[in-house]
PDB file of N, CA and C in Angstrom:
ATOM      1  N   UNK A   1     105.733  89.122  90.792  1.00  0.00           N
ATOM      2  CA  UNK A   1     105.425  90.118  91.794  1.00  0.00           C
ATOM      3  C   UNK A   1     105.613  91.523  91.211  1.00  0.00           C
ATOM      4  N   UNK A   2     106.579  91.618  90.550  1.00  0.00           N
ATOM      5  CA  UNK A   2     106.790  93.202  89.843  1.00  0.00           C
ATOM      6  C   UNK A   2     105.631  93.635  88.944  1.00  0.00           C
ATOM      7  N   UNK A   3     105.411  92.447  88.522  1.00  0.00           N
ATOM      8  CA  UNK A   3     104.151  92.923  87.281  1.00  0.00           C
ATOM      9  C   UNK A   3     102.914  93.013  87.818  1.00  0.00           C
ATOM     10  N   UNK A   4     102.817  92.746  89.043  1.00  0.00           N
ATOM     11  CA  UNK A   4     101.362  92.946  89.829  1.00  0.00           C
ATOM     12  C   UNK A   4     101.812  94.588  90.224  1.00  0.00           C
ATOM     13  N   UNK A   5     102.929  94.393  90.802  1.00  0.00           N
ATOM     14  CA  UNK A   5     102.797  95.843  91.370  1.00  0.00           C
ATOM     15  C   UNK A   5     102.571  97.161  90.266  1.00  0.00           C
ATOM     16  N   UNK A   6     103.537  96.865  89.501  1.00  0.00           N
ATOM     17  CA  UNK A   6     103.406  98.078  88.482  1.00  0.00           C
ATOM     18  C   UNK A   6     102.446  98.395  87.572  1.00  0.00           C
ATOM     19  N   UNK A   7     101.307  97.114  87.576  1.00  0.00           N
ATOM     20  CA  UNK A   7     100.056  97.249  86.943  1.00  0.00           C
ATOM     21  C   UNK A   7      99.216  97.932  88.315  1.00  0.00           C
ATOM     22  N   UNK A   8      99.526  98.373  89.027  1.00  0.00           N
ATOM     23  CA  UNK A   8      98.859  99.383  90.346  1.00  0.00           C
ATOM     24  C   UNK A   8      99.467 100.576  90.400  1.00  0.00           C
ATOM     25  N   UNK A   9     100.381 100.407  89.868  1.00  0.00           N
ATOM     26  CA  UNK A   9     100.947 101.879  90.083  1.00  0.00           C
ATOM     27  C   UNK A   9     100.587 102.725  89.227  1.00  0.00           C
ATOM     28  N   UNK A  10     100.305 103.872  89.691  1.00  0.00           N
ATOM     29  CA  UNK A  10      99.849 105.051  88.679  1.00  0.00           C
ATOM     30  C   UNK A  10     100.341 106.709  89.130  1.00  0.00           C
ATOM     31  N   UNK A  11     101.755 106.591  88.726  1.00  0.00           N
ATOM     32  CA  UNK A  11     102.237 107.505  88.996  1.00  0.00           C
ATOM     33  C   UNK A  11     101.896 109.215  89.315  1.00  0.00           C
ATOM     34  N   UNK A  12     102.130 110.188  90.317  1.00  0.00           N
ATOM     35  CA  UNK A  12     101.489 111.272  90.119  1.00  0.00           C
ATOM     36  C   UNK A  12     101.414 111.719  89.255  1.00  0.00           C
ATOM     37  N   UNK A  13     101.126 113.048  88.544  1.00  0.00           N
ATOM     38  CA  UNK A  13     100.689 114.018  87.297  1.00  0.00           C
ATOM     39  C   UNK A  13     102.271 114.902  87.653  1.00  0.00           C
ATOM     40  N   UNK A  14     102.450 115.539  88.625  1.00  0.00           N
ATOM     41  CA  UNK A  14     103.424 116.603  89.681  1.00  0.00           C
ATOM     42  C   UNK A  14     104.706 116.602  88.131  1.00  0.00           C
ATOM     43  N   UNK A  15     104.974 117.442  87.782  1.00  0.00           N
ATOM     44  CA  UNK A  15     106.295 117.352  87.098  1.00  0.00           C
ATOM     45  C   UNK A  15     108.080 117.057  87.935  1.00  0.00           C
ATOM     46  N   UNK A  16     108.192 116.707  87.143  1.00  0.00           N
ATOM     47  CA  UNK A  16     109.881 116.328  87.958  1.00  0.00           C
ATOM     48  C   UNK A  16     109.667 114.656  87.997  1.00  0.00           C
ATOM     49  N   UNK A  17     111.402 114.377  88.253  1.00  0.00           N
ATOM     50  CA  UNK A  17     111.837 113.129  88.000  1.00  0.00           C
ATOM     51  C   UNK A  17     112.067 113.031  89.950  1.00  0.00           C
ATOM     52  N   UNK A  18     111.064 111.447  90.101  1.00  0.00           N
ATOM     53  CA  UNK A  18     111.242 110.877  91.434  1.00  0.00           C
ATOM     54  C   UNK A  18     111.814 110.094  91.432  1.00  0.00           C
ATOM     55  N   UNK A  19     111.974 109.115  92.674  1.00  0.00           N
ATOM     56  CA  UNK A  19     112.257 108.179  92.962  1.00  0.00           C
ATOM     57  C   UNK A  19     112.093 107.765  94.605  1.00  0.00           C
ATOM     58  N   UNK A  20     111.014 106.514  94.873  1.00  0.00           N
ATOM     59  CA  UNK A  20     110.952 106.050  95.815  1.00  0.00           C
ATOM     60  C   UNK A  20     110.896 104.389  96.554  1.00  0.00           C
ATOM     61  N   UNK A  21     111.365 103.810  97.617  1.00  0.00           N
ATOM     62  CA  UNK A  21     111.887 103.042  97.678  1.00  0.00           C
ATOM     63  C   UNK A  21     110.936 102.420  98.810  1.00  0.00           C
ATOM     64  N   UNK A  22     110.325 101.500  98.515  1.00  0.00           N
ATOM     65  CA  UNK A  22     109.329 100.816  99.895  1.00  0.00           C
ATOM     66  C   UNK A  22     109.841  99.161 100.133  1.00  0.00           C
ATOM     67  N   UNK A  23     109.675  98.830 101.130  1.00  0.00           N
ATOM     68  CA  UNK A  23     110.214  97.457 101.916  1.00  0.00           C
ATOM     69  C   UNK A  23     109.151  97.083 102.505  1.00  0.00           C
ATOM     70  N   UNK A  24     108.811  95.807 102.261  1.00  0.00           N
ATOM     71  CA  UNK A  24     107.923  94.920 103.048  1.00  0.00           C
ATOM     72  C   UNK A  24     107.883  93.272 103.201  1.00  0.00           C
ATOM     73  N   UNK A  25     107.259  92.727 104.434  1.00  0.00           N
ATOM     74  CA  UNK A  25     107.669  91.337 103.887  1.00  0.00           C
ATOM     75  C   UNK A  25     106.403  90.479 103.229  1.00  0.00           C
ATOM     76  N   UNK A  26     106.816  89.706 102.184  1.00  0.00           N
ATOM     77  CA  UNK A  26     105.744  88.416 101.827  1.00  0.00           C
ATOM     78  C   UNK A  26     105.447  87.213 102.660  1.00  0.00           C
ATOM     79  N   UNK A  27     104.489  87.320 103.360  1.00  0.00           N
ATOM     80  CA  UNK A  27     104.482  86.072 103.901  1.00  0.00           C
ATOM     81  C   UNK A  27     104.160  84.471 103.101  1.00  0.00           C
ATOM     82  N   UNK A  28     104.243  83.598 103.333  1.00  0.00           N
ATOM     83  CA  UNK A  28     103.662  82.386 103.128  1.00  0.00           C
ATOM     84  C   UNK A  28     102.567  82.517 102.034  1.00  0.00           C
ATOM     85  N   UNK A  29     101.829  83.025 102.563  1.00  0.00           N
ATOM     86  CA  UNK A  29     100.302  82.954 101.983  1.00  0.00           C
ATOM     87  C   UNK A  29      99.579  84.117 101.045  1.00  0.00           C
ATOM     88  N   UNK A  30     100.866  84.715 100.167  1.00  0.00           N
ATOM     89  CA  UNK A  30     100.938  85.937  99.781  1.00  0.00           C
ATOM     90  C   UNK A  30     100.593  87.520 100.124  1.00  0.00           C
ATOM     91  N   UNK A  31     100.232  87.644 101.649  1.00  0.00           N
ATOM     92  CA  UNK A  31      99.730  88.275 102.232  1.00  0.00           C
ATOM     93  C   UNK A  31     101.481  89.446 102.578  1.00  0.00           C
ATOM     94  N   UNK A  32     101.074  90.948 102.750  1.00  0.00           N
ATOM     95  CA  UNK A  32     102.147  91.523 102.954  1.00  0.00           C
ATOM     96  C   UNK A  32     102.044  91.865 104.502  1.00  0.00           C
ATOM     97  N   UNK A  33     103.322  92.298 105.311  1.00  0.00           N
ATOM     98  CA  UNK A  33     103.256  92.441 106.515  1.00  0.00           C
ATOM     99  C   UNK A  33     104.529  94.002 106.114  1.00  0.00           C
ATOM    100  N   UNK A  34     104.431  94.994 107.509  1.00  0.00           N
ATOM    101  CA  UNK A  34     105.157  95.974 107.610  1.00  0.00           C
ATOM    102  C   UNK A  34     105.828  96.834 106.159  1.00  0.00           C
ATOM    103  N   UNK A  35     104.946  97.234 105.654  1.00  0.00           N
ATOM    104  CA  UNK A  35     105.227  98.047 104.378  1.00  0.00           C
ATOM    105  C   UNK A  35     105.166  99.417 104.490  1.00  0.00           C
ATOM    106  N   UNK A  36     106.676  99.905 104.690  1.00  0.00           N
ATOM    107  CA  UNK A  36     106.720 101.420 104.710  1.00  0.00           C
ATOM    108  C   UNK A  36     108.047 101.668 103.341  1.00  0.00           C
ATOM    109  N   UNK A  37     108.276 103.135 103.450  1.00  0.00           N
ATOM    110  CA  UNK A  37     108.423 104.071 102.782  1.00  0.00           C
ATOM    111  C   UNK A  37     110.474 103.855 103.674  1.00  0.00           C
ATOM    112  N   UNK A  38     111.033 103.478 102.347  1.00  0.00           N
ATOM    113  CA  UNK A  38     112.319 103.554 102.740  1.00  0.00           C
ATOM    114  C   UNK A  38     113.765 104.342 102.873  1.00  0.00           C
ATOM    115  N   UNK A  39     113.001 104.937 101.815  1.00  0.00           N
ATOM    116  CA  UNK A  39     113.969 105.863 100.617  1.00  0.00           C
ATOM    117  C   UNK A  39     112.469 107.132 100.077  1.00  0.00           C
ATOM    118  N   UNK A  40     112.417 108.052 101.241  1.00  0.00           N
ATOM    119  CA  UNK A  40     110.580 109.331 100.013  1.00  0.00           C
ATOM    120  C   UNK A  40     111.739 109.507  98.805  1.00  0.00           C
ATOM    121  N   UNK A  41     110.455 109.471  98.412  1.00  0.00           N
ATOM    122  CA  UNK A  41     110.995 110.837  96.771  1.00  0.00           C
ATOM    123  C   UNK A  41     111.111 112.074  97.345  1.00  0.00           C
ATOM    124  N   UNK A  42     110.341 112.739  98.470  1.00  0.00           N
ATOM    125  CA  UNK A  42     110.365 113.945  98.827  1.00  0.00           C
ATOM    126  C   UNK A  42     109.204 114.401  98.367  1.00  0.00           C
ATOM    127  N   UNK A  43     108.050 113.811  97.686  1.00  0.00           N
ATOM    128  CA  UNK A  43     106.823 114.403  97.684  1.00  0.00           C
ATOM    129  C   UNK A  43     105.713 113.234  98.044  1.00  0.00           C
ATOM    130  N   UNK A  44     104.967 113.422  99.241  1.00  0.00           N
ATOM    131  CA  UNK A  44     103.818 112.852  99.736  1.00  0.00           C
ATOM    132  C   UNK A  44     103.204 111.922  98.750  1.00  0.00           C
ATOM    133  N   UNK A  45     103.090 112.896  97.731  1.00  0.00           N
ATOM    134  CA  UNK A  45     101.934 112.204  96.398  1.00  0.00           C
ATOM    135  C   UNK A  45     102.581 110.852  96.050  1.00  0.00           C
ATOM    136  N   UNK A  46     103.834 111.010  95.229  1.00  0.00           N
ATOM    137  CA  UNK A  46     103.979 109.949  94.659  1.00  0.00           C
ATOM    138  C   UNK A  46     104.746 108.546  96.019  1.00  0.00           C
ATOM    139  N   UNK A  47     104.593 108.897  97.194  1.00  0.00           N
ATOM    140  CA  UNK A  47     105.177 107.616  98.254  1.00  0.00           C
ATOM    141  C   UNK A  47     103.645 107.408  98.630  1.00  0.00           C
ATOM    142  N   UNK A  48     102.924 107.768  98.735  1.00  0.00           N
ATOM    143  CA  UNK A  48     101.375 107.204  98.868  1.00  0.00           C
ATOM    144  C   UNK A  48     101.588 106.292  97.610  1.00  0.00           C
ATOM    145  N   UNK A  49     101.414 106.728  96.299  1.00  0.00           N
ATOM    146  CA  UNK A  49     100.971 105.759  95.391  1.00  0.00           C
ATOM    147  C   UNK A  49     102.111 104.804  95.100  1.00  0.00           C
ATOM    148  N   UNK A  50     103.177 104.967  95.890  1.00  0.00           N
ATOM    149  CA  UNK A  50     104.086 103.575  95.527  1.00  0.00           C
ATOM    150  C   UNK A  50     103.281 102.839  96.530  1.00  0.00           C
ATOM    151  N   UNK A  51     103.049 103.151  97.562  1.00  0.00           N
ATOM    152  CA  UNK A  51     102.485 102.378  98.858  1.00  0.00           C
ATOM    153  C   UNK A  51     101.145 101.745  98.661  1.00  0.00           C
ATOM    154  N   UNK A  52     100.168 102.402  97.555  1.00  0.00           N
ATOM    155  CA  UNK A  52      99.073 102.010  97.396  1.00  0.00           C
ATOM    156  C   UNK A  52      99.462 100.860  96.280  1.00  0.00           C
ATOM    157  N   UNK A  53     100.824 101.110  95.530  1.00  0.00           N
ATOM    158  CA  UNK A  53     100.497 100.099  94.375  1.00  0.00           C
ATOM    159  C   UNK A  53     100.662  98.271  94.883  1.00  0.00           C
ATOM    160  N   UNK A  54     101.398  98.203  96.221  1.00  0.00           N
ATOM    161  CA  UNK A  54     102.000  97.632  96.621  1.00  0.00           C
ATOM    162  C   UNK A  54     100.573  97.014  97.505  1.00  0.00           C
ATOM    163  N   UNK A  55      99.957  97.739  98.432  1.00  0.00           N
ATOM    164  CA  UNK A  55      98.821  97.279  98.718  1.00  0.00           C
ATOM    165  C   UNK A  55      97.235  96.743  97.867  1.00  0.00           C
ATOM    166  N   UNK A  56      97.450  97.564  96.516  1.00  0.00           N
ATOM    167  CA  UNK A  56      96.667  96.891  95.765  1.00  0.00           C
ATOM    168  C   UNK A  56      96.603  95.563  95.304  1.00  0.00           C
ATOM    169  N   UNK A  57      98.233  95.460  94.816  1.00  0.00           N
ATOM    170  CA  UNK A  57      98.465  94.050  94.043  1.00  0.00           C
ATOM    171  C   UNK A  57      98.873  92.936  94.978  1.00  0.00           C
ATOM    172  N   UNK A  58      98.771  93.271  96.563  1.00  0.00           N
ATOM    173  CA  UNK A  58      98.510  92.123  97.707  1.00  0.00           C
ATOM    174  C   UNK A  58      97.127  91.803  97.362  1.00  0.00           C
ATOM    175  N   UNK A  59      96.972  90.189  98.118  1.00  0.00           N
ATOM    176  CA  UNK A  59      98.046  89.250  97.920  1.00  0.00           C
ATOM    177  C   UNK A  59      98.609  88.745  96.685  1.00  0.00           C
ATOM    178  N   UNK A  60      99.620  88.378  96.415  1.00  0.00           N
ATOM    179  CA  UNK A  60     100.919  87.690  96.424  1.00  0.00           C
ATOM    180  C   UNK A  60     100.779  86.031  95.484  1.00  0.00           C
ATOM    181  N   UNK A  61     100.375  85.889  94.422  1.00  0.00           N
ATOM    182  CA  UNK A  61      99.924  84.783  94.251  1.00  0.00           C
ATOM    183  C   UNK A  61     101.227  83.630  93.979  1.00  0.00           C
ATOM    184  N   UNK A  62     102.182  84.446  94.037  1.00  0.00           N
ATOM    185  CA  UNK A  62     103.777  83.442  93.580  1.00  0.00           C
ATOM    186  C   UNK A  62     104.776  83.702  94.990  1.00  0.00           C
ATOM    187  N   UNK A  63     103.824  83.805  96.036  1.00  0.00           N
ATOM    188  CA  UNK A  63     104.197  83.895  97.000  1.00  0.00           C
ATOM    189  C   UNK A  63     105.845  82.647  97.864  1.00  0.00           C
ATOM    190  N   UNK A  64     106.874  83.216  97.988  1.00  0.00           N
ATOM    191  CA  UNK A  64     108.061  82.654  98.721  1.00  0.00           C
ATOM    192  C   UNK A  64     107.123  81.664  99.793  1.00  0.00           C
ATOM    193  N   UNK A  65     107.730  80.349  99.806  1.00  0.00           N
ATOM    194  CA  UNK A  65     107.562  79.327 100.944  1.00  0.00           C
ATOM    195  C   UNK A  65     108.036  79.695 102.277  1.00  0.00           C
ATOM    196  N   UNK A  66     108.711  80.683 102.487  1.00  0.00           N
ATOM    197  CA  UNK A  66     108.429  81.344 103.921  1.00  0.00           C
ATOM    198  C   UNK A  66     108.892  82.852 103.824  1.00  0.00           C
ATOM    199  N   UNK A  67     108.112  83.643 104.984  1.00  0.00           N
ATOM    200  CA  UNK A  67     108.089  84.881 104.839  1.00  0.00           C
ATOM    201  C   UNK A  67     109.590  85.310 103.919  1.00  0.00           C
ATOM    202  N   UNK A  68     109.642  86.672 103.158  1.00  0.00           N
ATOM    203  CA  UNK A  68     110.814  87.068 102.596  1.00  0.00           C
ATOM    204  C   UNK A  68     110.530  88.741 103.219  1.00  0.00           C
ATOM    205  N   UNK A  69     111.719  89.535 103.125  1.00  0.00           N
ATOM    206  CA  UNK A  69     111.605  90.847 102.906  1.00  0.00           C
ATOM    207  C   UNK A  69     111.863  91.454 101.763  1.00  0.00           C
ATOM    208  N   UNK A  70     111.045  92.354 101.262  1.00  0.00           N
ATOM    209  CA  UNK A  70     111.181  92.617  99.591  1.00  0.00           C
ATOM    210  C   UNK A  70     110.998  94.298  99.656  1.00  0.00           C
ATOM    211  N   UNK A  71     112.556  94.351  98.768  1.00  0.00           N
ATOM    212  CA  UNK A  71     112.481  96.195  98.586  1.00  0.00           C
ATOM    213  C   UNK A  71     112.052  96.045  96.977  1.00  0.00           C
ATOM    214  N   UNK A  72     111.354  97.395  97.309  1.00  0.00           N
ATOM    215  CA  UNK A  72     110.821  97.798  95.607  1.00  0.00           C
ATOM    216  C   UNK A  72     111.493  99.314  94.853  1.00  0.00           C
ATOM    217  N   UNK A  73     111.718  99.624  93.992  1.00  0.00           N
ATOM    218  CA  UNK A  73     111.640 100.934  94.206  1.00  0.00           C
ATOM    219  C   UNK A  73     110.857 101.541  93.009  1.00  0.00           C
ATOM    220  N   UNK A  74     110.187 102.107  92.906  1.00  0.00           N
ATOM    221  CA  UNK A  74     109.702 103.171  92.026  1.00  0.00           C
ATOM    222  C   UNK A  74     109.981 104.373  90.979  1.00  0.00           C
ATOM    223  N   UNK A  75     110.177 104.319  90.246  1.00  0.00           N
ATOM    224  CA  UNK A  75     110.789 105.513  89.921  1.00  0.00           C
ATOM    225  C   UNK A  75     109.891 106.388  88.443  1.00  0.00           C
ATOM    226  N   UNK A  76     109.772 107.782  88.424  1.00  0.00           N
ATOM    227  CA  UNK A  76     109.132 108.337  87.184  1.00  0.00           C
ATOM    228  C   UNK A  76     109.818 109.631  86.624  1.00  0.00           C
ATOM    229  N   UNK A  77     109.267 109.850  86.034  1.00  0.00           N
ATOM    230  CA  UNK A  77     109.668 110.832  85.072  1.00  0.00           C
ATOM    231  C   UNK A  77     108.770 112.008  84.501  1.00  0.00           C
ATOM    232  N   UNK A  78     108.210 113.549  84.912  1.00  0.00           N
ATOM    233  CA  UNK A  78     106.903 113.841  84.190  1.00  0.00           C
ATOM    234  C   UNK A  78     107.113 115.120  83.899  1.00  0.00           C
ATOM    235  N   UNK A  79     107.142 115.725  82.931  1.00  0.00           N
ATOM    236  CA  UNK A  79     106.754 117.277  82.168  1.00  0.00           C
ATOM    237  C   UNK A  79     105.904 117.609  81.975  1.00  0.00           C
ATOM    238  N   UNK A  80     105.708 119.177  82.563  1.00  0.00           N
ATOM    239  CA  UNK A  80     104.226 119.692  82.694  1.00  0.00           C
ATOM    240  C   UNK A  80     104.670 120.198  81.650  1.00  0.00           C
ATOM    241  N   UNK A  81     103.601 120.527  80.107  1.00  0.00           N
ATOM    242  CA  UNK A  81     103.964 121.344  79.447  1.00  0.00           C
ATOM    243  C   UNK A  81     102.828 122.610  79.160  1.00  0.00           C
TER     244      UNK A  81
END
């Protein structure tokens, strides 16, 4: 599941070090249910694209035999130079 997500993620450009934290559950059938924003980084940009990476790499192909709740968190690092 991590390696689906983080092959979606594509962190903002924005300089500065984030960090953001999203929760959602896996159902059965690798499908995600209630996926929000747990923990912002404090900038819009990069909690959209944790949220998008998470909706991209649904469904779920190593999906838990019954629903689970799963925190993720995100985190980057970027210098404008």
């Amino acid at each position: 599941m991590k390696h689906a997500v983080m092959a979606h993620w594509t962190p903002p450009s924005s300089a500065g070090t984030r960090r953001v934290e999203v929760s959602f559950k896996v159902n059965a059938n690798g499908a995600i249910q209630d996926l929000k924003v747990e923990r912002s980084s404090g900038s819009d940009e990069a909690d959209r694209a944790a949220l998008k990476a998470v909706t991209d790499a649904a469904p779920f192909l190593c999906a838990p035999a019954n629903s689970t709740i799963v925190h993720f968190q995100f985190g980057y690092e970027s210098v404008r130079r």
